[in-house]
Protein backbone atom coordinates (compact mmCIF):
# COMPACT_ATOMS: atom_id res chain seq x y z
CA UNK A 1 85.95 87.05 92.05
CA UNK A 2 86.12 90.84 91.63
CA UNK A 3 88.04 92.65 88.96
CA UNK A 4 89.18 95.84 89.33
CA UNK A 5 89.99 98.01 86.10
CA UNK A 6 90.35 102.22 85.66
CA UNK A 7 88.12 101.94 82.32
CA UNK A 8 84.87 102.94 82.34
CA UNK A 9 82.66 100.41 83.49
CA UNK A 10 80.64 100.60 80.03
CA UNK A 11 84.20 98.78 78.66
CA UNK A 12 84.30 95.92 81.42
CA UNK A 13 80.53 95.26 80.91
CA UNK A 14 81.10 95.00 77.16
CA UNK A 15 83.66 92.60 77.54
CA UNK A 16 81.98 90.52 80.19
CA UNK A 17 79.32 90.29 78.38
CA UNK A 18 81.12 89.41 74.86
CA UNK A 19 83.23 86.74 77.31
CA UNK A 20 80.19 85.17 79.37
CA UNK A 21 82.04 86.40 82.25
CA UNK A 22 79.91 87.04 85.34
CA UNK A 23 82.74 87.96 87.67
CA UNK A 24 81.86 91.27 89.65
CA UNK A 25 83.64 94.41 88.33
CA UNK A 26 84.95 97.52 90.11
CA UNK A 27 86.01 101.09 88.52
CA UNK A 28 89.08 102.85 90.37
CA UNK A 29 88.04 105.94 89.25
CA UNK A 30 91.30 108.54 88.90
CA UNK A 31 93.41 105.80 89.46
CA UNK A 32 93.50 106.29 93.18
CA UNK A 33 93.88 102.69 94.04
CA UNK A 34 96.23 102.10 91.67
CA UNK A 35 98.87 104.84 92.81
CA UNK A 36 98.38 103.64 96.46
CA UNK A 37 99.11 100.47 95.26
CA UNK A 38 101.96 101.60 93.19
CA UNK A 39 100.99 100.09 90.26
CA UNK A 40 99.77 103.14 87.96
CA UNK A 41 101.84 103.50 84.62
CA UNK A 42 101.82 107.50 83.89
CA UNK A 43 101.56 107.90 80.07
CA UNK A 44 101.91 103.95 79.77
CA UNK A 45 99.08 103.10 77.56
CA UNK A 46 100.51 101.96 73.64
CA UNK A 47 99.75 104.89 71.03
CA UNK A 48 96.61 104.75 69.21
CA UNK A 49 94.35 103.11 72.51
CA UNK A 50 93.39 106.97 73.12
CA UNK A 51 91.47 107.32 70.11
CA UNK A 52 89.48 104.32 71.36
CA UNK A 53 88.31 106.57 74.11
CA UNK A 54 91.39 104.62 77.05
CA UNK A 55 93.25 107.32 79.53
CA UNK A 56 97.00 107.55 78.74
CA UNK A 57 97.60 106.13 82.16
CA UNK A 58 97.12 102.42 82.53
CA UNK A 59 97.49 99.54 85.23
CA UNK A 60 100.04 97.33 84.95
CA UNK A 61 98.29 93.93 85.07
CA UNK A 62 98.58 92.51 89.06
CA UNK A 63 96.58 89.91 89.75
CA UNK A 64 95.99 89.09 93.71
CA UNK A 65 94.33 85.70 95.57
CA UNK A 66 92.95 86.00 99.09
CA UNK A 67 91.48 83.06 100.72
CA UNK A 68 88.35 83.93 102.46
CA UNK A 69 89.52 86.02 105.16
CA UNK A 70 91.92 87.90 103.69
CA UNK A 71 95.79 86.28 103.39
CA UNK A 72 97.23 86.68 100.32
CA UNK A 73 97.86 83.36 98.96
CA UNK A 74 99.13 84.23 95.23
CA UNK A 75 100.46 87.76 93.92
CA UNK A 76 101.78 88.60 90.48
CA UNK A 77 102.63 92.16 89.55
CA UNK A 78 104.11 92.74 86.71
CA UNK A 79 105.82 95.90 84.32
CA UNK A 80 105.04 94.16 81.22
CA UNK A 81 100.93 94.86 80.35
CA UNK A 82 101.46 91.72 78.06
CA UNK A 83 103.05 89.54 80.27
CA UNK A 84 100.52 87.78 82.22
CA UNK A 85 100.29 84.09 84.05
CA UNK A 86 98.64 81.03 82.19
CA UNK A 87 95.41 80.12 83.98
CA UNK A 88 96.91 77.23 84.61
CA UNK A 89 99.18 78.95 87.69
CA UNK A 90 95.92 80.40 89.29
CA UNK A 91 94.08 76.86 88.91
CA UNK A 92 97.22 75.52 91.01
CA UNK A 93 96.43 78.33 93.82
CA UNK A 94 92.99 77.67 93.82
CA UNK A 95 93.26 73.71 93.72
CA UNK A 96 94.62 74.72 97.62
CA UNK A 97 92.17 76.84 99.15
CA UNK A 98 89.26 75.48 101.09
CA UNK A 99 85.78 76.67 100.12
């Protein structure tokens, strides 16, 4: 599993670490993935994360399952940052995909 975020990798660590998470994580530094992926919120970030050292500009949470070589089995993109799936719809995906 690989999560990609625009924070600072110093954030993601913290929280993997705090979570016992040991998932592999990616920066997209400047957002460029993001905008090619249209998914970059301009100025979307709720007041007051700034002084907690976030960018203005956020991700809208979009989650993505490949199988192993690449098709897309699941996507969920979404405009709401706190609207997100229940595990529970991703175990379903996975539950399907040969190892």
């Amino acid at each position: 599993m690989i999560l990609v975020s625009p924070q600072p990798h110093k954030y993601t660590a913290s929280l993997a670490k705090k979570f016992q998470v040991g998932f592999h994580f990616l920066v997209d530094k400047g957002n460029q993935v993001a905008q090619q992926l249209n998914i970059l919120s301009k100025n979307g970030l709720p007041f007051g994360f700034q002084a907690l050292g976030y960018d203005s500009d956020t991700v809208m949470p979009t989650i993505i399952i490949t199988d192993k070589n690449g098709k897309i089995l699941f996507a969920d993109l979404t405009d709401n940052y706190r609207v997100r799936p229940e595990p529970s719809t991703f175990l379903k995906v996975l539950d399907g995909v040969p190892i």
